[in-house]
Protein backbone atom coordinates (compact mmCIF):
# COMPACT_ATOMS: atom_id res chain seq x y z
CA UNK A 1 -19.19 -15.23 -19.08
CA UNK A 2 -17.82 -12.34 -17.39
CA UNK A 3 -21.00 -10.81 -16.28
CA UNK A 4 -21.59 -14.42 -14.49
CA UNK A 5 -18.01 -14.04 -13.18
CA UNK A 6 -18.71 -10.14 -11.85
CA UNK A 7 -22.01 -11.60 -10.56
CA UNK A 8 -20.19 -14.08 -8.33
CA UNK A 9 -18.19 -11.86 -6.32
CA UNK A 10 -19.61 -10.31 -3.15
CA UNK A 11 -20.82 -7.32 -2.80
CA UNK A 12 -17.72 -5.66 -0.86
CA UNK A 13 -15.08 -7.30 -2.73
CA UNK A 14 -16.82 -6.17 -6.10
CA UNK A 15 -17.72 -2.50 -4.75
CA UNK A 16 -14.02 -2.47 -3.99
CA UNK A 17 -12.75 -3.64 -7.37
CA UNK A 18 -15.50 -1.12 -9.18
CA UNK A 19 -14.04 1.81 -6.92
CA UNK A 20 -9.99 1.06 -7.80
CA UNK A 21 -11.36 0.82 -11.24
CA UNK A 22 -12.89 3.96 -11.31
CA UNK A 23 -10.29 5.66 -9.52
CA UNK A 24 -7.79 4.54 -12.29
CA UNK A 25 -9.69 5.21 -15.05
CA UNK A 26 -10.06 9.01 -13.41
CA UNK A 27 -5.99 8.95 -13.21
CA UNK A 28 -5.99 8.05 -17.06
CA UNK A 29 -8.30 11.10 -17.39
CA UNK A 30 -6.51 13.48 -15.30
CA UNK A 31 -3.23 12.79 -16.44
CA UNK A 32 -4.13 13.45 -19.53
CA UNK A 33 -5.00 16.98 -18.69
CA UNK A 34 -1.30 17.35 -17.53
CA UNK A 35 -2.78 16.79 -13.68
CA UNK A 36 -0.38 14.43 -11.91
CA UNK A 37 -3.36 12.81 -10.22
CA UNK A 38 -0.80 10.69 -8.05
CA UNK A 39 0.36 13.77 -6.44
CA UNK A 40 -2.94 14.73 -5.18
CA UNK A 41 -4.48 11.84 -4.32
CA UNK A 42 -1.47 9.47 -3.25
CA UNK A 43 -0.47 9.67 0.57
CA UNK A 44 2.64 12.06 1.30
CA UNK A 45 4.55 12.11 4.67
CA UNK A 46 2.82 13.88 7.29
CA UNK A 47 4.78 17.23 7.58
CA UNK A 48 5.13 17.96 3.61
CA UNK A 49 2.86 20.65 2.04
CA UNK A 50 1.56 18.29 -0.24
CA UNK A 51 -0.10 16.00 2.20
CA UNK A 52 -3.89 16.51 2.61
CA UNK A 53 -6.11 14.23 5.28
CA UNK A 54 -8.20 12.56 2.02
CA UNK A 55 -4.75 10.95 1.02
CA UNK A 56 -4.77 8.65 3.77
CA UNK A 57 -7.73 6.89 2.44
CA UNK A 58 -7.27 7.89 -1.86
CA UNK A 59 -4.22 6.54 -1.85
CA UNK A 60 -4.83 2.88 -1.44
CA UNK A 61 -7.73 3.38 -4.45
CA UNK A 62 -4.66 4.87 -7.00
CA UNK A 63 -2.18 2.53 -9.29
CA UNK A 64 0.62 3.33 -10.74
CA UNK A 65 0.12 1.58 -14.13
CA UNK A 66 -2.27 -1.41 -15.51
CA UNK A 67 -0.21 -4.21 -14.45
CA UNK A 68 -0.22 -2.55 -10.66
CA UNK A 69 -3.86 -2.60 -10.84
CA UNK A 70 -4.17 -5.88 -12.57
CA UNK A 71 -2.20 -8.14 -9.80
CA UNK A 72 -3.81 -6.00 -6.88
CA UNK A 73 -7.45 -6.58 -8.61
CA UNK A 74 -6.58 -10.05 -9.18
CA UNK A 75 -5.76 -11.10 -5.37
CA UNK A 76 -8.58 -8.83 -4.44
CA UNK A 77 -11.23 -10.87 -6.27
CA UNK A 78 -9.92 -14.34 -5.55
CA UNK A 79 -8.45 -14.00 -1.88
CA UNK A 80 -10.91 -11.52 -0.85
CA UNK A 81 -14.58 -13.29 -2.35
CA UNK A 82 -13.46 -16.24 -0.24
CA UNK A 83 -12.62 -14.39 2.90
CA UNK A 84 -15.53 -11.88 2.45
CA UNK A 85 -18.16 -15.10 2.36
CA UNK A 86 -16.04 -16.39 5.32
CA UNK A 87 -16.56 -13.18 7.68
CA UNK A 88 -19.36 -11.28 6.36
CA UNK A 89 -19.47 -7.45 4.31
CA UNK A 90 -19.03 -5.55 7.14
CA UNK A 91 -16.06 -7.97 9.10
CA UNK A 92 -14.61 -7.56 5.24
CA UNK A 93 -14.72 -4.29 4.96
CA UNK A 94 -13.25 -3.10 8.41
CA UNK A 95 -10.59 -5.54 7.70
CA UNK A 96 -9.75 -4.02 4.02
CA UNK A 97 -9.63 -0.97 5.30
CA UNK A 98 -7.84 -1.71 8.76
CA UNK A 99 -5.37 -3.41 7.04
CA UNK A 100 -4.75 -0.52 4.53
CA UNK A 101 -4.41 2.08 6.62
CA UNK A 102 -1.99 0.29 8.77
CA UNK A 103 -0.10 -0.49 5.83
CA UNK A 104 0.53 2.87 5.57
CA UNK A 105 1.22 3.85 9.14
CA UNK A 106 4.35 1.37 8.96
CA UNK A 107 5.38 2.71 5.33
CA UNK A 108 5.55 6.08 7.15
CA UNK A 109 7.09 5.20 10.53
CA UNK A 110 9.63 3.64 7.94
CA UNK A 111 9.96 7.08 6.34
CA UNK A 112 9.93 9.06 9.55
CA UNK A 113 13.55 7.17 10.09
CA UNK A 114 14.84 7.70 6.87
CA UNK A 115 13.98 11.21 6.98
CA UNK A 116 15.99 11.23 10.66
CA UNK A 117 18.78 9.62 9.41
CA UNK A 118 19.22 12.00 6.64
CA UNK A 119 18.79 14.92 9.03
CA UNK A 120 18.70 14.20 12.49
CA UNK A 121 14.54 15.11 12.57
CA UNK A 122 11.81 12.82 12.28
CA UNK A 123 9.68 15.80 11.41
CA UNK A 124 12.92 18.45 9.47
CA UNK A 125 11.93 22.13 8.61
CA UNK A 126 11.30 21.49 4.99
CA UNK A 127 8.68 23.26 3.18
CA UNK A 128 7.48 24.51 0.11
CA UNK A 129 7.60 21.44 -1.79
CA UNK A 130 6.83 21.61 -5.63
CA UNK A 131 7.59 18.13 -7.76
CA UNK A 132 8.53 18.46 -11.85
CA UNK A 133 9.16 16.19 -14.31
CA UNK A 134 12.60 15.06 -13.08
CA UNK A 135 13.44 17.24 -10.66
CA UNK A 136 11.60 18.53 -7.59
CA UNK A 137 12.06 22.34 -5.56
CA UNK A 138 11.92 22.83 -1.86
CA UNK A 139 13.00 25.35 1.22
CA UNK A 140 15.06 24.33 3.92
CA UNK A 141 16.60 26.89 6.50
CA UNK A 142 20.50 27.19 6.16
CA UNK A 143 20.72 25.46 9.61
CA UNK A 144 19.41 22.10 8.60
CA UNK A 145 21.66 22.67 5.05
CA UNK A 146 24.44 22.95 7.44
CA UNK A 147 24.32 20.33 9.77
CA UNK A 148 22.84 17.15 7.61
CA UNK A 149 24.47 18.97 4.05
CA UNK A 150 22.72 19.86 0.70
CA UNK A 151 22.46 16.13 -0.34
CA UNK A 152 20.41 14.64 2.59
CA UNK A 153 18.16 17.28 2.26
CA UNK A 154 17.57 16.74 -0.92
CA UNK A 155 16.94 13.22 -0.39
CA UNK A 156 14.85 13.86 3.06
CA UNK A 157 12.59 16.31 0.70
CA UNK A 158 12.72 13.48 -2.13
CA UNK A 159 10.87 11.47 0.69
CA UNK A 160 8.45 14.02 1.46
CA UNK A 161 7.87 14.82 -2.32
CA UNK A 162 6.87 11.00 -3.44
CA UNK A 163 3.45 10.35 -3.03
CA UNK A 164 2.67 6.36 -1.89
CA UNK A 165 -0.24 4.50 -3.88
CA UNK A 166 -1.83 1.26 -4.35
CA UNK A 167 -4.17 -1.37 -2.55
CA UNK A 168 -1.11 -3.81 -2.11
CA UNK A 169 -0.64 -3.54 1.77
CA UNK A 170 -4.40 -4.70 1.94
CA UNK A 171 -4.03 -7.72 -0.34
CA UNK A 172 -0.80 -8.66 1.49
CA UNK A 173 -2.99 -8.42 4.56
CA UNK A 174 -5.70 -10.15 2.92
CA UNK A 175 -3.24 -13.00 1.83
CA UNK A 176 -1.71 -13.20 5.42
CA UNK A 177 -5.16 -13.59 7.33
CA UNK A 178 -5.78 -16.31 4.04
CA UNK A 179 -2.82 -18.24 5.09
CA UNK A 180 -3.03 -18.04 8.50
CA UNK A 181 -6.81 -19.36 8.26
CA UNK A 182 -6.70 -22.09 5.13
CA UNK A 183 -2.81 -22.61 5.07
CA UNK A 184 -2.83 -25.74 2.73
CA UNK A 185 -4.76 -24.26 0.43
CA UNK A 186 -3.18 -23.98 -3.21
CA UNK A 187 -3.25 -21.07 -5.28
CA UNK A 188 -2.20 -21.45 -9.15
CA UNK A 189 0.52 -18.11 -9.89
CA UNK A 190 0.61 -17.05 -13.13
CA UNK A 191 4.36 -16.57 -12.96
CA UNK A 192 5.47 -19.01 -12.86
CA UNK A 193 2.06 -21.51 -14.04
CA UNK A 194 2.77 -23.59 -10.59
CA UNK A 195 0.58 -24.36 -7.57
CA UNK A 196 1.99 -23.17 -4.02
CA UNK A 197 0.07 -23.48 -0.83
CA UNK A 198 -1.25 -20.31 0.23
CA UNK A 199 1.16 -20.03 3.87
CA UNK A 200 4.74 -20.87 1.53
CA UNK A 201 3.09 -17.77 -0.78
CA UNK A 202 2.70 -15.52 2.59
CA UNK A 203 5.81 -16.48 3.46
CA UNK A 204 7.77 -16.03 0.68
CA UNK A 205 6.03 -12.64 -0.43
CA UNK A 206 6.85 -11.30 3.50
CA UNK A 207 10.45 -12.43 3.49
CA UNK A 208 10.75 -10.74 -0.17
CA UNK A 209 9.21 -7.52 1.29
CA UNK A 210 11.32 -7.26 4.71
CA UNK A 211 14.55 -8.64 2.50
CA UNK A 212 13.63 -5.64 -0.08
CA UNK A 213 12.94 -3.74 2.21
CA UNK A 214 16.36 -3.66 4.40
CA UNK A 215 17.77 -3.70 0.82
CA UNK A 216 16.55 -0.49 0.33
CA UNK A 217 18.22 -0.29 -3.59
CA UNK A 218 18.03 2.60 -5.16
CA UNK A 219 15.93 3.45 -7.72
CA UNK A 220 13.07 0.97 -6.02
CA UNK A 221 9.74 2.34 -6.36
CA UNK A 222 8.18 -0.25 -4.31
CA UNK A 223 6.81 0.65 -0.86
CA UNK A 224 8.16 -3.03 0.49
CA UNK A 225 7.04 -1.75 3.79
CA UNK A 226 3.69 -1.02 3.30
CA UNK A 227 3.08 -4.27 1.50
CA UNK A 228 4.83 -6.20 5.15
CA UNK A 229 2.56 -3.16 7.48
CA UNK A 230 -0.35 -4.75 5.47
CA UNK A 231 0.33 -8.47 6.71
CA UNK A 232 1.19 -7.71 10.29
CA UNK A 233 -2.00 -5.37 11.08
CA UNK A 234 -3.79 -7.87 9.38
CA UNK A 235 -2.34 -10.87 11.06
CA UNK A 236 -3.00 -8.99 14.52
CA UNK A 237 -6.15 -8.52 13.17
CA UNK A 238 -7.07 -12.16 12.86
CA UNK A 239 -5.63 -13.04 16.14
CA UNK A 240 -7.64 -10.66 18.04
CA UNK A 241 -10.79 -11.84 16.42
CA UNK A 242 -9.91 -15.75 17.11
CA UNK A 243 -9.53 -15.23 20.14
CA UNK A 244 -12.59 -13.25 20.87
CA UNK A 245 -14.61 -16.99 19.93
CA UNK A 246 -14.13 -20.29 20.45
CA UNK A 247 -14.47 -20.44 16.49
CA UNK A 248 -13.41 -18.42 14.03
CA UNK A 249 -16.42 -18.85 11.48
């Protein structure tokens, strides 16, 4: 039954779901070595020394834990099979990916003016950056200590220091360009076991992430931003390409 089921899915949407699964599976690994894979591989803000270039694209492969992975694999295979046999692999693909990527661009524009309002720089002379289990180290010049204190540093460098991962700004994307293209369709949720049509879903998941967002409650490990980037680039997305032809598909 479930090789039937993995036979069913498209080729991009399955390649997908085979790479996140691999790429967790290699977090299991590495962590156990005592290598915090989600440092090295999730996506850091710009100007800390523990961004690298591959994070941009690794980041959006990495989970945090099995039920992370589970919901994003979940709305990956059901939301994008359909859309993949709508468009075509390589429409698909440039959309996963489009979406993904600007799901992170918005996450860090979002950081960019915390970080500011913290410390009066988008981009603040803080280097050096090592995380530890509970605690991280950093250097900032006495200026900068001076004029935005010890605390907002230390909470500008937190920023810098917490690595972003997961695929959920390009299911949110995926479930926006969903909604926007078979509103009235249902989907069953699993919590709670009801039926909701697929543009109330959208809906309700965006005004979650912008209200969450705003919120901003400590302790929140959710990137709320990144999950409403992934809906807007992909709405904007959708647009362009309707009305590029008379029909969509």
């Amino acid at each position: 039954m479930l090789r039937s089921l993995f036979a069913n899915i498209p080729d991009v949407t399955k390649n997908l779901l085979i790479l996140n699964i691999l790429f967790f599976l290699a977090k299991i690994a590495l962590d156990a070595q005592g290598i915090n894979s989600s440092q090295l591989l999730g996506m850091h803000y710009p100007t800390s020394n523990l961004f690298m270039p591959y994070q941009i694209v690794t980041h959006f492969f990495m989970h945090g834990d099995l039920f992370h992975i589970l919901f994003n694999m979940i709305g990956l295979v059901v939301i994008g099979s359909h859309l993949e046999r709508v468009w075509g692999k390589k429409r698909f693909a440039f959309f996963y990916f489009f979406t993904a990527i600007g799901a992170a661009i918005l996450h860090t524009v979002v950081q960019g003016i915390e970080i500011y309002n913290y410390t009066g720089y988008v981009f603040p002379d803080i280097s050096e950056i090592k995380v530890y289990s509970g605690y991280i180290e950093y250097y900032a010049p006495d200026y900068l200590k001076l004029t935005a204190g010890n605390e907002n540093v230390g909470n500008a460098a937190s920023i810098m220091a917490i690595p972003t991962v997961g695929a959920s700004g390009a299911i949110y994307g995926l479930l926006a360009a969903f909604a926007f293209l078979f509103p009235n369709t249902q989907f069953m949720l699993l919590f709670p076991p009801i039926p909701i049509k697929a543009k109330w879903l959208a809906l309700i998941l965006a005004g979650i992430a912008i209200y969450s967002g705003y919120r901003n409650t400590p302790g929140d490990s959710i990137a709320h931003f990144a999950h409403l980037g992934g809906m807007l680039f992909g709405l904007l997305l959708v647009f362009i390409w309707k009305r590029n032809r008379n029909r969509f598909y």
